[in-house]
Protein backbone atom coordinates (compact mmCIF):
# COMPACT_ATOMS: atom_id res chain seq x y z
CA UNK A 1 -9.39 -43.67 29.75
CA UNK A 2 -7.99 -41.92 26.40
CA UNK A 3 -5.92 -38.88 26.12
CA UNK A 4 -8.25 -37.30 23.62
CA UNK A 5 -10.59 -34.70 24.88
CA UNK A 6 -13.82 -34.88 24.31
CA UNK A 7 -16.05 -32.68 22.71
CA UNK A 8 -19.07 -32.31 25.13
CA UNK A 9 -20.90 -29.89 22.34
CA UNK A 10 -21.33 -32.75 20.34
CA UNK A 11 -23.55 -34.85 22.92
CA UNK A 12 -25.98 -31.90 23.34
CA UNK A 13 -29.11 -31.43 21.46
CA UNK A 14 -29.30 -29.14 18.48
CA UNK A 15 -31.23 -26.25 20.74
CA UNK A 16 -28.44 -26.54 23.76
CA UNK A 17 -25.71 -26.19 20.88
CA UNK A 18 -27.04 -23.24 19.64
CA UNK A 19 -27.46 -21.58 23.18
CA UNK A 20 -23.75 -22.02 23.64
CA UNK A 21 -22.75 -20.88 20.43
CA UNK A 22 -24.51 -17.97 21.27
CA UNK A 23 -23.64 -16.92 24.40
CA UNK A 24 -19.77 -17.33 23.07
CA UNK A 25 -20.61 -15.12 20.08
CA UNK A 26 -21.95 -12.65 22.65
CA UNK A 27 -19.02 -12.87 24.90
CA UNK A 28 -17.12 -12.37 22.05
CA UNK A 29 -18.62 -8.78 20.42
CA UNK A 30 -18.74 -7.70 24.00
CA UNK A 31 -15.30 -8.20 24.37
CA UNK A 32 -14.58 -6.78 21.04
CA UNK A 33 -17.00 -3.59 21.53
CA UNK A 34 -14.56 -2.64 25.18
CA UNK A 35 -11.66 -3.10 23.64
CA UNK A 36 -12.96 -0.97 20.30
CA UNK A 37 -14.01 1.78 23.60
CA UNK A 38 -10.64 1.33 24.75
CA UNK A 39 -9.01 2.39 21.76
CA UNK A 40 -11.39 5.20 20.73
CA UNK A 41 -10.63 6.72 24.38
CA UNK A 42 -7.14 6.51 23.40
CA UNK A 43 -7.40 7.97 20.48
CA UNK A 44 -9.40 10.86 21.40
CA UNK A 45 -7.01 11.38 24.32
CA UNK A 46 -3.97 11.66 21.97
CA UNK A 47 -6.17 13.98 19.57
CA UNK A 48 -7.20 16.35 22.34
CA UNK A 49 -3.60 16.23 24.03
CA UNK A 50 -1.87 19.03 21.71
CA UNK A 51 -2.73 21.58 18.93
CA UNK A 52 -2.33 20.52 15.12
CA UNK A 53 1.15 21.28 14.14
CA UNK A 54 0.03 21.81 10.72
CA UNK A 55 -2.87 21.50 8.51
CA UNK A 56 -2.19 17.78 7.79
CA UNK A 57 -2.79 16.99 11.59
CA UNK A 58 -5.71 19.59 11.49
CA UNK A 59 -7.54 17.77 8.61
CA UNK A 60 -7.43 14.14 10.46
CA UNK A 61 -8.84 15.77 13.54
CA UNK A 62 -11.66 17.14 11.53
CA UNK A 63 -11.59 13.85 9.35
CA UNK A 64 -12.44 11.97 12.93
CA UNK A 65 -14.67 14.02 14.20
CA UNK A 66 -16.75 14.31 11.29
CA UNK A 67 -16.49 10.62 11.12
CA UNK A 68 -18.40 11.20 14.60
CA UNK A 69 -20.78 13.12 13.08
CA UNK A 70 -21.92 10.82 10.23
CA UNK A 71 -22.42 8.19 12.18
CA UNK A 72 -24.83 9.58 14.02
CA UNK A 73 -26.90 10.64 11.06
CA UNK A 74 -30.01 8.81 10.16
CA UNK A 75 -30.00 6.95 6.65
CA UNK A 76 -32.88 9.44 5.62
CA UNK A 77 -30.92 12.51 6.46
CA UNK A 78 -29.36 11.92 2.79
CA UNK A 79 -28.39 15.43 1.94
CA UNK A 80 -25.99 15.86 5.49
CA UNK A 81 -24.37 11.95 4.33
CA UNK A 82 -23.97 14.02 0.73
CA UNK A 83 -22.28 17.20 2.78
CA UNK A 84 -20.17 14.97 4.96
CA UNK A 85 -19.04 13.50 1.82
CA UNK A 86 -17.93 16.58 0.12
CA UNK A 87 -16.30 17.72 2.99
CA UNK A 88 -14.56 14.65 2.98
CA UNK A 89 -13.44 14.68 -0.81
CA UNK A 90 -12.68 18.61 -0.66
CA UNK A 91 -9.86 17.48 2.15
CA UNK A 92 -8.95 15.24 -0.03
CA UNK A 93 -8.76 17.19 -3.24
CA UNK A 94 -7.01 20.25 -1.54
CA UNK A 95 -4.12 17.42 -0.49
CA UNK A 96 -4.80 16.91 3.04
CA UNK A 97 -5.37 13.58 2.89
CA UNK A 98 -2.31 11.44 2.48
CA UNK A 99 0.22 14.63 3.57
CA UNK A 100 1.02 18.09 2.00
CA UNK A 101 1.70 17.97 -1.66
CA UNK A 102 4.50 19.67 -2.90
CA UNK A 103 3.91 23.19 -4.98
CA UNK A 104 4.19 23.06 -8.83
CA UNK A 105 6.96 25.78 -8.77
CA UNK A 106 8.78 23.50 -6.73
């Protein structure tokens, strides 16, 4: 008897190798996909618990759900992707993306 393990993948055909690989690959995204649910419930719990203090927290609300909405927009529906994206940059120009911005008198 030897106190190395042995790797019983390697004594099974090509075709049972790839089964298993697969099915751990599987197990894996599935796993991945609940805990990416998980998170997203969290998220959207912590978004929906209070008002936006400010139009900072207002913007990443509308950033997320927005997000939402994207997704679920067919890759043919290219002038909504082209809206979302302006949206998206006009946030972004008027400073709401990375906090306020400080007035130029100031």
């Amino acid at each position: 008897m030897t106190d190395e393990p042995i790797e019983l993948d390697q004594r099974r055909g090509l075709g049972a190798q790839k089964a298993t690989s697969s099915r751990r690959l599987l197990a894996q995204v599935e796993a991945n996909e609940r805990a990416l649910r998980e998170r997203r419930d969290q998220l959207e719990a912590h978004l929906i618990a209070a008002p936006a203090a400010n139009w900072v927290e207002a913007a990443e609300k509308a950033r997320y759900v927005i997000g939402l909405y994207a997704a679920s927009l067919g890759a043919a529906d290219t002038q909504r992707h082209t809206l979302v994206a302006a949206v998206l940059a006009d946030l972004a120009r008027l400073g709401l993306e990375d906090g306020p911005k400080p007035a130029a008198d100031e």
